[in-house]
Protein backbone atom coordinates (compact mmCIF):
# COMPACT_ATOMS: atom_id res chain seq x y z
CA UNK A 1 106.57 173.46 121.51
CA UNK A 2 107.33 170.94 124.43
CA UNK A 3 111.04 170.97 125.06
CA UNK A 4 112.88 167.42 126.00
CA UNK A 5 113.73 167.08 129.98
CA UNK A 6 117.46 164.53 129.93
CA UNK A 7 116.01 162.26 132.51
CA UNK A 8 118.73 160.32 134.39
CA UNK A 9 117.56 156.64 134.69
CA UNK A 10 120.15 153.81 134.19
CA UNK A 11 119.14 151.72 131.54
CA UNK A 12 122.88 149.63 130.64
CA UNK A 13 121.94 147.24 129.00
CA UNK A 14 119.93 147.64 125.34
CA UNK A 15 118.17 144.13 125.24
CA UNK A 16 116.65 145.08 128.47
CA UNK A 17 115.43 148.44 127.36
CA UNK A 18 114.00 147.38 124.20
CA UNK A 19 111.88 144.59 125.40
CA UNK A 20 110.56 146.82 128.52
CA UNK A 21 109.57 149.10 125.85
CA UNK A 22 108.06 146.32 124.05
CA UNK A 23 105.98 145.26 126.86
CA UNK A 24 104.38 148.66 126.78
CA UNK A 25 103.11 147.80 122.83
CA UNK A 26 105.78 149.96 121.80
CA UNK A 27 108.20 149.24 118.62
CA UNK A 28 111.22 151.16 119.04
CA UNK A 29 113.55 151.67 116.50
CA UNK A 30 117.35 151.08 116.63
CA UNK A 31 120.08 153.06 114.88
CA UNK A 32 123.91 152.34 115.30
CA UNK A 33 124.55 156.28 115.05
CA UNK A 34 121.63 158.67 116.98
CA UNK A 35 119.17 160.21 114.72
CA UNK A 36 117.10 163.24 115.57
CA UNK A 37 113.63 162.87 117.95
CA UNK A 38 110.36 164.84 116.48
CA UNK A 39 107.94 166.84 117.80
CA UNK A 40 104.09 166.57 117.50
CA UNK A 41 103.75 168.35 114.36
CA UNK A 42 106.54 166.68 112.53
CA UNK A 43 109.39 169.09 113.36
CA UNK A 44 112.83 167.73 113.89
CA UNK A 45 114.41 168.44 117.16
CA UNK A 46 118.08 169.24 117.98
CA UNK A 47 117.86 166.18 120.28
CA UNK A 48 119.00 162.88 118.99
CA UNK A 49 118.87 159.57 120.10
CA UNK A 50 120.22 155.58 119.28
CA UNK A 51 116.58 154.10 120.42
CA UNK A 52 113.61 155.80 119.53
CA UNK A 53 109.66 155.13 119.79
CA UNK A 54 108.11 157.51 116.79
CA UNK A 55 105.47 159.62 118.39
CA UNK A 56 102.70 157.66 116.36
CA UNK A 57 102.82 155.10 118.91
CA UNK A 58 102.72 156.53 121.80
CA UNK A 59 99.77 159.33 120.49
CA UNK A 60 98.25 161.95 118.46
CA UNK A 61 99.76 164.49 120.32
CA UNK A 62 103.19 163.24 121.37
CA UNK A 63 106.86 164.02 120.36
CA UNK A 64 109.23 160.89 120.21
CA UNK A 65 110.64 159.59 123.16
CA UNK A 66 113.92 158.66 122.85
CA UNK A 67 116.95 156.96 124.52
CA UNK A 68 120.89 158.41 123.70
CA UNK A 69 123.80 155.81 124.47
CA UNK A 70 126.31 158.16 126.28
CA UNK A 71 128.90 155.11 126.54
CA UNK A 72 128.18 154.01 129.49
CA UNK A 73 124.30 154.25 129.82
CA UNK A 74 121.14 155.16 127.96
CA UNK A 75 119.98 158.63 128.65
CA UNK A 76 116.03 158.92 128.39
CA UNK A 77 114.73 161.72 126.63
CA UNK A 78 111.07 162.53 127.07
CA UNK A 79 108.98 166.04 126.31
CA UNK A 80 107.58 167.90 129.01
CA UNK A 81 104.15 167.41 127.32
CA UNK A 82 104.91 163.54 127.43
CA UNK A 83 105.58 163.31 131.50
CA UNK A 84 102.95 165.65 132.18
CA UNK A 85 100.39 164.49 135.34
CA UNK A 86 97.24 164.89 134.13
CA UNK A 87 97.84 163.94 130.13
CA UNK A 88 97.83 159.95 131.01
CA UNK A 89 94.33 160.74 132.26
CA UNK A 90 92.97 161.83 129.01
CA UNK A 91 95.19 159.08 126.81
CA UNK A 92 97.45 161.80 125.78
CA UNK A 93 101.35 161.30 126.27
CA UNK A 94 102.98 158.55 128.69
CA UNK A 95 102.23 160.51 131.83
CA UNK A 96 103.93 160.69 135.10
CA UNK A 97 104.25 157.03 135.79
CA UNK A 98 105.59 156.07 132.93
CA UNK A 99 109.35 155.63 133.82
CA UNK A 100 108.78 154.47 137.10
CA UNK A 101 107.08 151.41 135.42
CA UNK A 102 109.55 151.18 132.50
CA UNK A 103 112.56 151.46 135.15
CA UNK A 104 110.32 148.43 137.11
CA UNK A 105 110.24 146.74 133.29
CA UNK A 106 113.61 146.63 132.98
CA UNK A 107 114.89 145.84 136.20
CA UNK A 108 112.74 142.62 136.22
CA UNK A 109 114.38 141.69 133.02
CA UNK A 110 117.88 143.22 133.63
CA UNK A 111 118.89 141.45 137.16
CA UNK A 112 118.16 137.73 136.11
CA UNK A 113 120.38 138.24 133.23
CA UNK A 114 123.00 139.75 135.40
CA UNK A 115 122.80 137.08 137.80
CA UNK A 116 122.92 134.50 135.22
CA UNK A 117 126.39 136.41 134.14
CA UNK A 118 127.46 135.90 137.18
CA UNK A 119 126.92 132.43 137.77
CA UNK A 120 123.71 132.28 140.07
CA UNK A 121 119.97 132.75 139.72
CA UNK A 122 116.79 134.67 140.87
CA UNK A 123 115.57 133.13 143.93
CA UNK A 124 112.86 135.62 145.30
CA UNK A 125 111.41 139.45 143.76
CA UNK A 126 109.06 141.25 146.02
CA UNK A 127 107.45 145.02 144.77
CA UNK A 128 106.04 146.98 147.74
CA UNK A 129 104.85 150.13 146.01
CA UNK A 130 108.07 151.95 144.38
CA UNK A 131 110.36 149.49 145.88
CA UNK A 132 111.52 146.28 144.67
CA UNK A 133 113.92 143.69 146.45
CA UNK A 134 115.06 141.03 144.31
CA UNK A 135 117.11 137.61 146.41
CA UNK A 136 119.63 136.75 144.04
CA UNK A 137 121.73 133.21 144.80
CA UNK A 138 125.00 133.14 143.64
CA UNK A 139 127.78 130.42 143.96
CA UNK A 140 130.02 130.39 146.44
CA UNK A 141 133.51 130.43 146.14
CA UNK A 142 136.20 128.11 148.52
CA UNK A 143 139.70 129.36 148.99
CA UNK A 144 142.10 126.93 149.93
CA UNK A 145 145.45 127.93 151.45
């Protein structure tokens, strides 16, 4: 039985997370009050979660992979099995890059929307390898006194 690793990425805001995951072919599901995740052969875990992707889509062999709204943030939770190195290889689980990309996912849709929010616009994003710098232009603001 793979047991769930509480992986600490900041995922705020739920648009974001669900069309990252969507960009990976995945159809998560959304429930108001957290539900419990699954393992691989069906059996309910103690681990529950607002945003889930049923193991079916990610494969054969996978537990859910789920994502718990603490009130602040979105707490990924993902099976050891799931992150494991050498399962992406052979099609099995998400694999170790997984979050980095879904984290790189959401970012690129997360900041634009925050700048928006805040009154300015993406100029400029730039990814060089696990790093990405984004140029955001916002308004400026003239005090008069």
């Amino acid at each position: 039985m793979s047991h769930f690793s509480k992986i600490s990425v900041k995922f705020k805001d739920q648009a974001c997370l669900i069309e990252a995951l969507q960009r990976f072919g995945f159809y998560p599901q959304i429930h108001d009050q957290p539900v419990h995740l699954y393992g691989y052969r069906g059996d309910q875990r103690e681990q529950t979660a607002h945003i889930v992707v049923p193991r079916n889509q990610i494969s054969s062999l996978s537990n859910d992979l789920g994502f718990f709204w603490n009130g602040t943030e979105y707490e990924c939770l993902i099976s050891e099995y799931d992150q494991g190195a050498g399962l992406s290889k052979a099609g099995q689980g998400l694999g170790r890059n997984f979050l980095p990309k879904l984290q790189q996912e959401y970012i690129n849709l997360y900041l634009p929307k925050l700048a928006l929010q805040m009154g300015g616009e993406v100029v400029e994003t730039v990814t060089t390898g696990s790093v990405t710098t984004v140029r955001v232009s916002l308004p400026t603001v003239t005090v008069r006194r």
